[in-house]
Protein backbone atom coordinates (compact mmCIF):
# COMPACT_ATOMS: atom_id res chain seq x y z
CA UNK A 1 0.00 0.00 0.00
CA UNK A 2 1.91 3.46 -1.20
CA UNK A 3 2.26 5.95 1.05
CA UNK A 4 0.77 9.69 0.18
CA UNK A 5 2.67 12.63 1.44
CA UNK A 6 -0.09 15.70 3.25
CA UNK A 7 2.15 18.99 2.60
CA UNK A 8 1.55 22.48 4.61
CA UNK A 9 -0.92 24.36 2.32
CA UNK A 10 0.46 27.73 0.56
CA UNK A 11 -2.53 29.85 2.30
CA UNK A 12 -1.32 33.04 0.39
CA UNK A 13 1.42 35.05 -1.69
CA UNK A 14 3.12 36.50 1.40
CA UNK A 15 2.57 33.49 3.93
CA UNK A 16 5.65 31.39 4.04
CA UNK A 17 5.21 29.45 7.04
CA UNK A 18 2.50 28.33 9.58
CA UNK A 19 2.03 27.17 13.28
CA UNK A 20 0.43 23.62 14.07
CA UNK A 21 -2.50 24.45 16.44
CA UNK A 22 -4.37 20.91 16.66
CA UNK A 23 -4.13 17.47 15.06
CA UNK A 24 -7.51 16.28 14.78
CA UNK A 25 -6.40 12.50 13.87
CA UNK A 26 -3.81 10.66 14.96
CA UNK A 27 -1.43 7.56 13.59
CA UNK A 28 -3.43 5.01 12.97
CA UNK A 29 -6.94 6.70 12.68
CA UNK A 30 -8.76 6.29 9.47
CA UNK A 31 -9.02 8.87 6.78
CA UNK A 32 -11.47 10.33 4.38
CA UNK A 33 -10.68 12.01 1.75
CA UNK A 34 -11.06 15.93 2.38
CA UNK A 35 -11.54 15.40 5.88
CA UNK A 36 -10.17 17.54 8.24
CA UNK A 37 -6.76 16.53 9.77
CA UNK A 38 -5.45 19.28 11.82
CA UNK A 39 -5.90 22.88 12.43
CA UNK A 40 -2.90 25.38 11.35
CA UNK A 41 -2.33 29.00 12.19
CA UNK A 42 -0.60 32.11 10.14
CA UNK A 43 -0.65 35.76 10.80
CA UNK A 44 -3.98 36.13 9.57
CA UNK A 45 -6.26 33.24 10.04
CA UNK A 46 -7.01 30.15 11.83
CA UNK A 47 -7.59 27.12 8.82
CA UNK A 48 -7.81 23.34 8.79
CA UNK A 49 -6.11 21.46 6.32
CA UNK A 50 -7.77 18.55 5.12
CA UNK A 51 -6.62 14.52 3.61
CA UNK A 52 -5.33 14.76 -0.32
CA UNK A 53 -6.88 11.09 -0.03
CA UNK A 54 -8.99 8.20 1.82
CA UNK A 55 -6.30 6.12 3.75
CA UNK A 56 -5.03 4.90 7.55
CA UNK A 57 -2.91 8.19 8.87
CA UNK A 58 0.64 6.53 9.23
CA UNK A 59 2.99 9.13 10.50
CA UNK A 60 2.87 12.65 11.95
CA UNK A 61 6.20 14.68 11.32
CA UNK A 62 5.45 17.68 13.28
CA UNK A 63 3.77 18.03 16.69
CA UNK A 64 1.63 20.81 17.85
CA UNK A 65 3.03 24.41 17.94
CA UNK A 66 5.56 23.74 15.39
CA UNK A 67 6.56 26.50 13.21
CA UNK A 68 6.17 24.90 9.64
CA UNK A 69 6.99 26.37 6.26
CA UNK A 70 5.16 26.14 3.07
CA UNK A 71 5.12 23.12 1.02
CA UNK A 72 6.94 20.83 3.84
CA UNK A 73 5.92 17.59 4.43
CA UNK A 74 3.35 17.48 7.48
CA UNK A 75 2.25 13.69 7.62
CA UNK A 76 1.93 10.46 5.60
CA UNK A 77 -1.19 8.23 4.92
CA UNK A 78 -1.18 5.25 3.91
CA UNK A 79 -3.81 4.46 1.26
CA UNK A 80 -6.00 1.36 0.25
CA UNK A 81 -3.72 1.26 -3.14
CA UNK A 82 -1.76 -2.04 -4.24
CA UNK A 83 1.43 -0.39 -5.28
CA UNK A 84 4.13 -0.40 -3.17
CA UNK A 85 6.45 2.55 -1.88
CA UNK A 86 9.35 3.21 0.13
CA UNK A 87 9.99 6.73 2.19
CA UNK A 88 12.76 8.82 0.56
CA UNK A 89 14.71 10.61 3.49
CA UNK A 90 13.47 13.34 5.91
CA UNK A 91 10.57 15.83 5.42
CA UNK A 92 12.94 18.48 4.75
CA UNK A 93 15.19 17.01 2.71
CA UNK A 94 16.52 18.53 -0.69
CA UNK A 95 14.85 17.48 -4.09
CA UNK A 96 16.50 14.60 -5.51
CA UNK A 97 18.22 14.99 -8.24
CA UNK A 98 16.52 11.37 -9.93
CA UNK A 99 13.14 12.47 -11.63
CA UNK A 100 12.05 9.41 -10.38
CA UNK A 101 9.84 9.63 -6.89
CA UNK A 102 10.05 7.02 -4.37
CA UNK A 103 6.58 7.01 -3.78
CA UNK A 104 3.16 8.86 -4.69
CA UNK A 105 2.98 12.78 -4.04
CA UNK A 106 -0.93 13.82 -3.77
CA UNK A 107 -1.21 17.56 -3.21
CA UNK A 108 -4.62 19.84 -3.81
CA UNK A 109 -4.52 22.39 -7.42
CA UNK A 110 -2.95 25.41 -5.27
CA UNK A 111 -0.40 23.46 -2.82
CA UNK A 112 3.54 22.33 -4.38
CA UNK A 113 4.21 19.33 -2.99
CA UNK A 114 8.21 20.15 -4.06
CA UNK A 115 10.14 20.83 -0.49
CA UNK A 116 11.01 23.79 0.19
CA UNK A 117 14.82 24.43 -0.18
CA UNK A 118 16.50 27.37 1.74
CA UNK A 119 16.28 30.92 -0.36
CA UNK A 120 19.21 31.71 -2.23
CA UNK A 121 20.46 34.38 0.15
CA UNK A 122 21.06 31.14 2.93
CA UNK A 123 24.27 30.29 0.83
CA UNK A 124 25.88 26.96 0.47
CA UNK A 125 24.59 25.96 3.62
CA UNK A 126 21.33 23.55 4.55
CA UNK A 127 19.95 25.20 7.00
CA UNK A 128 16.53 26.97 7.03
CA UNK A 129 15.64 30.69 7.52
CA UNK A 130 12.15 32.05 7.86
CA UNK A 131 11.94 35.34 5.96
CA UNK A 132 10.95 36.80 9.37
CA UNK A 133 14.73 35.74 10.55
CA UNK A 134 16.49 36.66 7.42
CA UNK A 135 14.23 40.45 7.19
CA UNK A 136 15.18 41.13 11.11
CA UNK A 137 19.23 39.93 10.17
CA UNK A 138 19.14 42.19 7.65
CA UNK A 139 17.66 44.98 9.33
CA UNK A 140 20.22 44.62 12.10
CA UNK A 141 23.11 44.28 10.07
CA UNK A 142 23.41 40.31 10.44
CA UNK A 143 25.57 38.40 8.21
CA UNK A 144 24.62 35.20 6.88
CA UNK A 145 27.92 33.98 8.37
CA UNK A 146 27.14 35.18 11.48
CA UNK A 147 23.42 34.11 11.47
CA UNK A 148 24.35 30.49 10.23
CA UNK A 149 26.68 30.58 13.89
CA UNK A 150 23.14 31.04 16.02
CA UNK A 151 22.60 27.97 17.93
CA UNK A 152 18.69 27.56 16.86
CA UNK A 153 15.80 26.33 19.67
CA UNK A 154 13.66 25.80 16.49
CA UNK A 155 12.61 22.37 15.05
CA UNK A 156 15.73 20.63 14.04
CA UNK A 157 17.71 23.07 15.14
CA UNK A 158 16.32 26.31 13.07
CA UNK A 159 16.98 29.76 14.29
CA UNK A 160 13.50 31.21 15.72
CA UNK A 161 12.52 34.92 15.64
CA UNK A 162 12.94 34.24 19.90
CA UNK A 163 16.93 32.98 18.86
CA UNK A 164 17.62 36.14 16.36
CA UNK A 165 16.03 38.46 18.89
CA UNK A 166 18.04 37.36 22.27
CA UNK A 167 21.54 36.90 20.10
CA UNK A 168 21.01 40.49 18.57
CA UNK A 169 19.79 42.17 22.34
CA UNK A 170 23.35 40.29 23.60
CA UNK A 171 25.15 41.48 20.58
CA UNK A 172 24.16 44.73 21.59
CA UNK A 173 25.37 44.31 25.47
CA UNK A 174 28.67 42.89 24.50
CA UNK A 175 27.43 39.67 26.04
CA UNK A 176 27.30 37.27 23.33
CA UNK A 177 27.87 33.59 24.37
CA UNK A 178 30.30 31.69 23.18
CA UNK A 179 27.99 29.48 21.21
CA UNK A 180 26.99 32.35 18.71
CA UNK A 181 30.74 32.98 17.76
CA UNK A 182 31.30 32.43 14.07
CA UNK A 183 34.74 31.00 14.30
CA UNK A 184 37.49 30.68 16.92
CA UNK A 185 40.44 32.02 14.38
CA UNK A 186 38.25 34.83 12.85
CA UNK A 187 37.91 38.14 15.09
CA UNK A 188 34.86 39.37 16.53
CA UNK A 189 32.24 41.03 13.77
CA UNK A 190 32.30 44.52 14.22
CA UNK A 191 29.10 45.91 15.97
CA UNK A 192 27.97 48.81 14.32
CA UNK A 193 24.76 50.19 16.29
CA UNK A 194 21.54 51.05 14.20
CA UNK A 195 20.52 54.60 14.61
CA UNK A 196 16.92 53.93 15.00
CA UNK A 197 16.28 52.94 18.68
CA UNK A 198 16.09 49.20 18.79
CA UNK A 199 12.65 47.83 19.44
CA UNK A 200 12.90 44.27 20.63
CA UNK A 201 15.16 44.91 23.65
CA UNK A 202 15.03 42.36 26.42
CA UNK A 203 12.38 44.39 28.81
CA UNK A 204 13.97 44.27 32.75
CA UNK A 205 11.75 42.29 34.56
CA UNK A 206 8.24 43.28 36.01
CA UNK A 207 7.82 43.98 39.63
CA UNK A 208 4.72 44.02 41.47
CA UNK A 209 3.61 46.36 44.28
CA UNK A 210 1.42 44.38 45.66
CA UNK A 211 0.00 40.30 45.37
CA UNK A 212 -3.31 41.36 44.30
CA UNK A 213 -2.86 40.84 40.55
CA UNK A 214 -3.96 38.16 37.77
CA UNK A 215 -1.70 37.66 35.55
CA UNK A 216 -3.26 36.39 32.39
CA UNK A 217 -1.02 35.16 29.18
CA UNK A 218 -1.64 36.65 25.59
CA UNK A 219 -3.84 34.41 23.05
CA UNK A 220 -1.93 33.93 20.16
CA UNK A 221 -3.82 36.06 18.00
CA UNK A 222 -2.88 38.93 20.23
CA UNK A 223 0.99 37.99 20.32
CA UNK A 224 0.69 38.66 16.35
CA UNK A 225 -1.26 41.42 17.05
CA UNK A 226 1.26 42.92 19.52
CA UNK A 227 4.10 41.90 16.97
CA UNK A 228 2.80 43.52 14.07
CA UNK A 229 2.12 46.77 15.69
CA UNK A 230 5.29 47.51 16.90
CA UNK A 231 7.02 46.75 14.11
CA UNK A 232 4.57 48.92 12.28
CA UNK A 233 5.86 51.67 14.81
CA UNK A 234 9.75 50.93 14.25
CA UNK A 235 9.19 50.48 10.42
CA UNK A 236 7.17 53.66 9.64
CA UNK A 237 7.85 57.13 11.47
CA UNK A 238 4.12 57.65 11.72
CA UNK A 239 2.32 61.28 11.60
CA UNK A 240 -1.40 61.65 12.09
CA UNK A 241 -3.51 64.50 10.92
CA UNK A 242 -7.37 65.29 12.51
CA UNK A 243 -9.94 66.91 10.64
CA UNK A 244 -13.53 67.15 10.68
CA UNK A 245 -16.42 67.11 8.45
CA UNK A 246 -20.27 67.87 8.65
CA UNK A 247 -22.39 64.71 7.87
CA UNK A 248 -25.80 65.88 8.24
CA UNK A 249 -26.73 65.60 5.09
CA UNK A 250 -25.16 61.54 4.54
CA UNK A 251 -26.61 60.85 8.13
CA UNK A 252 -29.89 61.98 7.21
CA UNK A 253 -30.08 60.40 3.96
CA UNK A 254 -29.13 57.53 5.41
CA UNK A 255 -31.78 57.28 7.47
CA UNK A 256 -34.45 57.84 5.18
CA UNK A 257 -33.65 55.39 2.42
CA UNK A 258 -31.82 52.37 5.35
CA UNK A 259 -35.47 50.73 5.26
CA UNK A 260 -35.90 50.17 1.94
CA UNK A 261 -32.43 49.90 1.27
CA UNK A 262 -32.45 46.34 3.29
CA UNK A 263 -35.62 45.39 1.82
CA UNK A 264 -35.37 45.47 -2.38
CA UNK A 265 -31.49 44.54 -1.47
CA UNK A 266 -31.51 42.21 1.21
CA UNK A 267 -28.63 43.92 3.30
CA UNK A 268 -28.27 46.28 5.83
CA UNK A 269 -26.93 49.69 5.06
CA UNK A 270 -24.29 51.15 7.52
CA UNK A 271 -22.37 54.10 7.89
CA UNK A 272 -18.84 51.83 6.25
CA UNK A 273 -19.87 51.45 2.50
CA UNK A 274 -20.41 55.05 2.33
CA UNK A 275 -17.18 56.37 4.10
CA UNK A 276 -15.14 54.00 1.42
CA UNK A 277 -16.72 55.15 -1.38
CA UNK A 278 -15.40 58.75 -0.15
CA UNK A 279 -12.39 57.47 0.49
CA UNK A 280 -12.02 55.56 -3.02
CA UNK A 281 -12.93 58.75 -5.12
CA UNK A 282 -9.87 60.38 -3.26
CA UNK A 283 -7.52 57.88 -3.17
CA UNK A 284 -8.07 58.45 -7.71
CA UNK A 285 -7.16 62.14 -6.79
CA UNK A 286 -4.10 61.17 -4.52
CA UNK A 287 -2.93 57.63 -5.72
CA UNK A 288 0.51 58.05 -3.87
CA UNK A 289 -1.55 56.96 -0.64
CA UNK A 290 -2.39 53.86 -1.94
CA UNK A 291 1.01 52.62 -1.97
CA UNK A 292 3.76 50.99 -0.15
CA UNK A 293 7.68 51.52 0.27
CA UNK A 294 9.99 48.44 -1.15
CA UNK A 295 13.84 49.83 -0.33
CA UNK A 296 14.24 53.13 -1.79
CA UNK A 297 11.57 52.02 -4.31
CA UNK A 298 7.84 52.89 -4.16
CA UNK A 299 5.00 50.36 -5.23
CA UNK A 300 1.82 52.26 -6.37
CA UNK A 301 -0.81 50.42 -6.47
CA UNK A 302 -3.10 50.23 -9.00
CA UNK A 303 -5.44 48.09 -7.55
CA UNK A 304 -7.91 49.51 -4.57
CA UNK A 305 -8.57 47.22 -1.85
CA UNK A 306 -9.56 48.28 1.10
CA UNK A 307 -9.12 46.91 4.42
CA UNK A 308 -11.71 47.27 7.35
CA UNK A 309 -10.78 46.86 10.69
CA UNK A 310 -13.48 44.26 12.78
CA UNK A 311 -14.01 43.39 16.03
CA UNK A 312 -13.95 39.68 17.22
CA UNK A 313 -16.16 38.39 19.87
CA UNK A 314 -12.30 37.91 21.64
CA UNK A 315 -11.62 41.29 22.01
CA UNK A 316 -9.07 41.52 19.14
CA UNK A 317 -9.24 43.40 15.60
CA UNK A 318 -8.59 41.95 12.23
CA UNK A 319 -8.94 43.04 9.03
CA UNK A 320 -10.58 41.37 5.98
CA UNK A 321 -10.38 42.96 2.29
CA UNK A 322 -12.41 44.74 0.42
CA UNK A 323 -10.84 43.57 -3.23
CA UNK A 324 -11.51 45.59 -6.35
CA UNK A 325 -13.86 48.04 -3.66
CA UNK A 326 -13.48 50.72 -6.66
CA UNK A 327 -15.24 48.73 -9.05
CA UNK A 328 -18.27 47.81 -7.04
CA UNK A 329 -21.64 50.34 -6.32
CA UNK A 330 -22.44 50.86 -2.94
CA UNK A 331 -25.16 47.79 -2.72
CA UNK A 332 -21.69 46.08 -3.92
CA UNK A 333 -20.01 47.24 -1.12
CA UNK A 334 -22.54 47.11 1.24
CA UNK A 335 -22.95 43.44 1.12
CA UNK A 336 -18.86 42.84 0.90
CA UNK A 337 -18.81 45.20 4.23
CA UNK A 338 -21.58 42.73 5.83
CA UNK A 339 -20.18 39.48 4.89
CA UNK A 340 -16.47 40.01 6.12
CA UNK A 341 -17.91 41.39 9.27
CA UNK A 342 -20.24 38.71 9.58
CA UNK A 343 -17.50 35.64 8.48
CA UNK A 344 -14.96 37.80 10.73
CA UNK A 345 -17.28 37.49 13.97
CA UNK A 346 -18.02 33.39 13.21
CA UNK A 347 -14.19 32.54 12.50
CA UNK A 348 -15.24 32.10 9.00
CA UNK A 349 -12.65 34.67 7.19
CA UNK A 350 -10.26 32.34 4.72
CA UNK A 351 -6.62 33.70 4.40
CA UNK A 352 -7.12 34.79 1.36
CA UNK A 353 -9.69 37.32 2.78
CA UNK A 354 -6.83 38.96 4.99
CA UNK A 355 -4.21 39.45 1.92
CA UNK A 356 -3.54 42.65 -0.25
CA UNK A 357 -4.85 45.50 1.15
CA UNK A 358 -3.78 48.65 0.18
CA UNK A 359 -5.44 51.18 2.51
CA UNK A 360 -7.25 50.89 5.58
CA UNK A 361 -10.22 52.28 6.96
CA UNK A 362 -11.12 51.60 10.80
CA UNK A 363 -14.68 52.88 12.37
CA UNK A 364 -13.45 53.88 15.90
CA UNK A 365 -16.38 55.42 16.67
CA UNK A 366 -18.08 51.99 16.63
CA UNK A 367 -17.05 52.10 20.04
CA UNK A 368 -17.87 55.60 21.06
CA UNK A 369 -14.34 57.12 20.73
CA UNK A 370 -14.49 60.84 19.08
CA UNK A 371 -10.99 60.54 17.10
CA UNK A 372 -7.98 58.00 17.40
CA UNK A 373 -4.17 57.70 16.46
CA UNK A 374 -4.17 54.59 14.15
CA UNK A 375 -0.85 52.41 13.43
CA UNK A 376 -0.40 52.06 10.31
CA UNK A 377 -1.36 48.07 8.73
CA UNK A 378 2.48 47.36 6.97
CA UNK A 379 2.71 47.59 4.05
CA UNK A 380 0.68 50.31 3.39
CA UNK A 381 1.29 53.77 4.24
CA UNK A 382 -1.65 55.21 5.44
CA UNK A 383 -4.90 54.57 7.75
CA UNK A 384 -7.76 56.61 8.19
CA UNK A 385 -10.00 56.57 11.37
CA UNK A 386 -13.62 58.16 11.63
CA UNK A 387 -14.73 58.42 14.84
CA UNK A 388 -18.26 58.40 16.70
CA UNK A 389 -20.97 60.70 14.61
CA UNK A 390 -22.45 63.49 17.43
CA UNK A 391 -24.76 65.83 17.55
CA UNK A 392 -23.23 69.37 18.42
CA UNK A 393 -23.80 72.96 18.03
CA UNK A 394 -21.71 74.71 15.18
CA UNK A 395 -21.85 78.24 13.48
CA UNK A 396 -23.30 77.89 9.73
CA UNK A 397 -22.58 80.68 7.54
CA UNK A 398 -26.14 81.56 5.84
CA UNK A 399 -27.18 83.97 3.28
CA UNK A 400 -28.47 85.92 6.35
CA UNK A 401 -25.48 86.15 8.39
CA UNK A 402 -23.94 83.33 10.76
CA UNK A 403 -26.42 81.33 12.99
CA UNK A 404 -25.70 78.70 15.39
CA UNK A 405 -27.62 74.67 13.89
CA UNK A 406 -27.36 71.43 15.48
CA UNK A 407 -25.53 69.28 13.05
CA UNK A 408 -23.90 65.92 12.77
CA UNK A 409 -20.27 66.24 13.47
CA UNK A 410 -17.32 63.33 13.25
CA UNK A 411 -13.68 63.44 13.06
CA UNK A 412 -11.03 61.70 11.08
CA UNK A 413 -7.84 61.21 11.92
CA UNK A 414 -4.93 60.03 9.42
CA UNK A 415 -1.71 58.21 10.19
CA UNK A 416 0.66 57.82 7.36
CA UNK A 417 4.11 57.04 6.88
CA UNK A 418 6.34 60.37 6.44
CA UNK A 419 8.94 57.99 4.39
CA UNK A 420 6.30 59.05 1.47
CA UNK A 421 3.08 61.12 2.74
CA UNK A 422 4.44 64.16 3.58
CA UNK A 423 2.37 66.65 5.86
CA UNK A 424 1.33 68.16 3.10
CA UNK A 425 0.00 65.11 0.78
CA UNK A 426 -1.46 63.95 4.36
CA UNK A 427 -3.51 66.56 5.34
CA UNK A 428 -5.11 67.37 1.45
CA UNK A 429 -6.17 64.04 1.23
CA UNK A 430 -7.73 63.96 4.58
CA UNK A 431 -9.40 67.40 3.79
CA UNK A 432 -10.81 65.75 0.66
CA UNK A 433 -12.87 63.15 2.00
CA UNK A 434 -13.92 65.64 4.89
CA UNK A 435 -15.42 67.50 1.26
CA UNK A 436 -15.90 64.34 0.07
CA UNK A 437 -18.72 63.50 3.16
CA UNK A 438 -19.77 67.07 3.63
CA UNK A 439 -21.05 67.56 -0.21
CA UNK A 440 -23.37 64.30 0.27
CA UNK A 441 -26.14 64.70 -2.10
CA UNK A 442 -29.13 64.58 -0.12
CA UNK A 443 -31.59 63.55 -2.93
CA UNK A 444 -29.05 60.60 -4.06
CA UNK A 445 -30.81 57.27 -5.35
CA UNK A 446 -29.09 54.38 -4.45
């Protein structure tokens, strides 16, 4: 009976790697095909991975919270077949260089079952780098010859994000063990401080006042959360701009058309849809903020996807995609809007739904706040926040002289990366879709 190799699933362009959070069978347990075997984990989403084929589960390489990447082999079922088969080395072992495979590879349309051999900046050398490892050596002036030194706590042996981290933080100190050394007859490598402040210091450790205290560990999502946004903060120098606009006129409309809105479309109408369509018709003006920063190079994007931040019933945030948003009509976007919130609050996003944003938008007034500072979502370069829609008195200049109305009022705040927004850029585009919501035609038809 031939053994069938189960790979790690590519789940995106820019996922390399994911974390084993559950196997759901175990060796010896029978198999249906697309069943669910195990539950993985990236930086986005939580996904299960399911049998290329009906068999008996023979062998599990890789246990629970094991860092895996892409296209590695995860386990081996044996299936019902009469051909026999042989196991060809380890499940990160190097392609062969026969054509001929030593038994069956099964893998679904999207996934390479070819192993995954270390990127061409690892040199001669065997050994595995994430591209989270190789982007923070690189940042902190790590050479490969010096990385490839590092003893690794990782799965056979690989250098985690934990291992770069701690070597760099003693690097720093002048306290780097003896283990990290490249070579006894080669001298020291020169240390040549970043001038940025370094971010992932060793913090001292916490003292508490007093024994009244629960100390309660981070989910994972929020670990990735926590990760993200302070590398956001050492990646980007962020600036943030505030302005406010008068809604009364969207607000009101709004609320006169919501009703029927729901009924000939068969979705519900919220304030989101129609703050991205403002901010689509000014990113056209202003395409520099839908862009990101590669080097000394700058990506613009010609694509508009928009990212909205959503709450999970956890606590945390994430943020599903909008793809394409300028090329859909405002029922279009309305029902996008309401599905992703919907599959984000049921677990229900796929990775896919997490991937290629170029601009986000994040409704902080969902939660009553007037304004906010947001951090920027890497790669992008900007993020615009709309805070909680009040009632307030204003002075409204009038063919009659000023008088003092009750309108709808809301603020937006923009953070965006001065490596390419300047204050200038920042502020005009964050004055436009202020216009943008002010000039609401009332008498719209939707």
């Amino acid at each position: 009976m031939p053994l069938v190799d189960l790979v790690m699933p590519k789940m995106g362009e820019s996922i390399m790697e994911a974390t084993i959070l559950k196997w759901l069978k175990q060796p010896g347990d029978a198999v249906r095909q697309d069943e669910s075997l195990l539950e993985i984990a990236t930086d986005k989403v939580d996904s299960e991975v399911p049998s290329v084929t009906a068999g008996t589960l023979e062998e599990i390489l890789f246990q629970v919270n094991d860092v895996v990447p892409i296209g590695s082999v995860i386990a081996r079922i044996r299936t019902n077949g009469t051909a026999p088969s042989q196991l060809s080395g380890p499940a990160h072992s190097t392609q062969p260089s026969t054509p001929v495979a030593a038994h069956p590879t099964i893998s679904p349309a999207p996934v390479t079952s070819k192993p995954i051999a270390p990127p061409s900046g690892n040199g001669a050398g065997s050994r595995f780098y994430s591209p989270l490892v190789l982007n923070i050596a690189a940042s902190e002036g790590v050479p490969l010859s010096e990385l490839e030194s590092i003893s690794g706590t990782g799965n056979e042996g690989r250098v985690t994000k934990k291992d770069i981290l701690q070597y760099i933080a003693d690097r720093k100190t002048g306290s780097t063990p003896l283990s990290y050394s490249t070579a006894p007859a080669q001298p020291a490598p020169t240390r040549s401080l970043p001038s940025t402040i370094p971010v992932d210091s060793t913090p001292a450790p916490v003292t508490y006042s007093t024994g009244n205290v629960e100390i309660i560990e981070m989910d994972r999502m929020r670990r990735l959360i926590a990760d993200h946004m302070v590398r956001s903060k050492h990646t980007s120098p962020h600036v943030t701009s505030f302005s406010e606009a008068d809604v009364t006129h969207l607000v009101q409309w709004r609320e006169k058309v919501k009703k029927e809105f729901e009924t000939r479309e068969n979705t519900k109408l919220t304030f989101t849809p129609l703050f991205i369509e403002a901010v689509i018709r000014c990113i056209k003006k202003y395409p520099l903020i839908n862009s990101s920063l590669d080097g000394d190079k700058i990506i613009l994007k010609k694509d508009i996807n928009i990212g909205m931040a959503a709450a999970l019933p956890t606590g945390n945030l994430i943020v599903p995609v909008i793809r394409n948003a300028d090329q859909l009509n405002l029922t279009g976007l309305a029902r996008q809007v309401n599905t992703l919130a919907e599959n984000a609050r049921q677990g229900k996003l796929r990775p896919e739904d997490t991937q290629g944003g170029t601009f986000t938008l994040t409704n902080v007034g969902t939660f009553g706040s007037l304004m906010g500072t947001p951090i920027i979502n890497q790669p992008q370069v900007a993020i615009l926040a709309v805070g909680a829609i009040k009632k307030r008195p204003v002075v409204l200049e009038t063919a009659e002289g000023d008088a003092i109305v009750i309108r709808h009022m809301m603020y937006l705040s923009l953070s965006y990366d001065h490596r390419i927004v300047d204050g200038s850029l920042g502020a005009t585009f964050l004055s436009a879709v202020a216009r943008e919501l002010e000039n609401f035609p009332p008498t719209r038809e939707f």
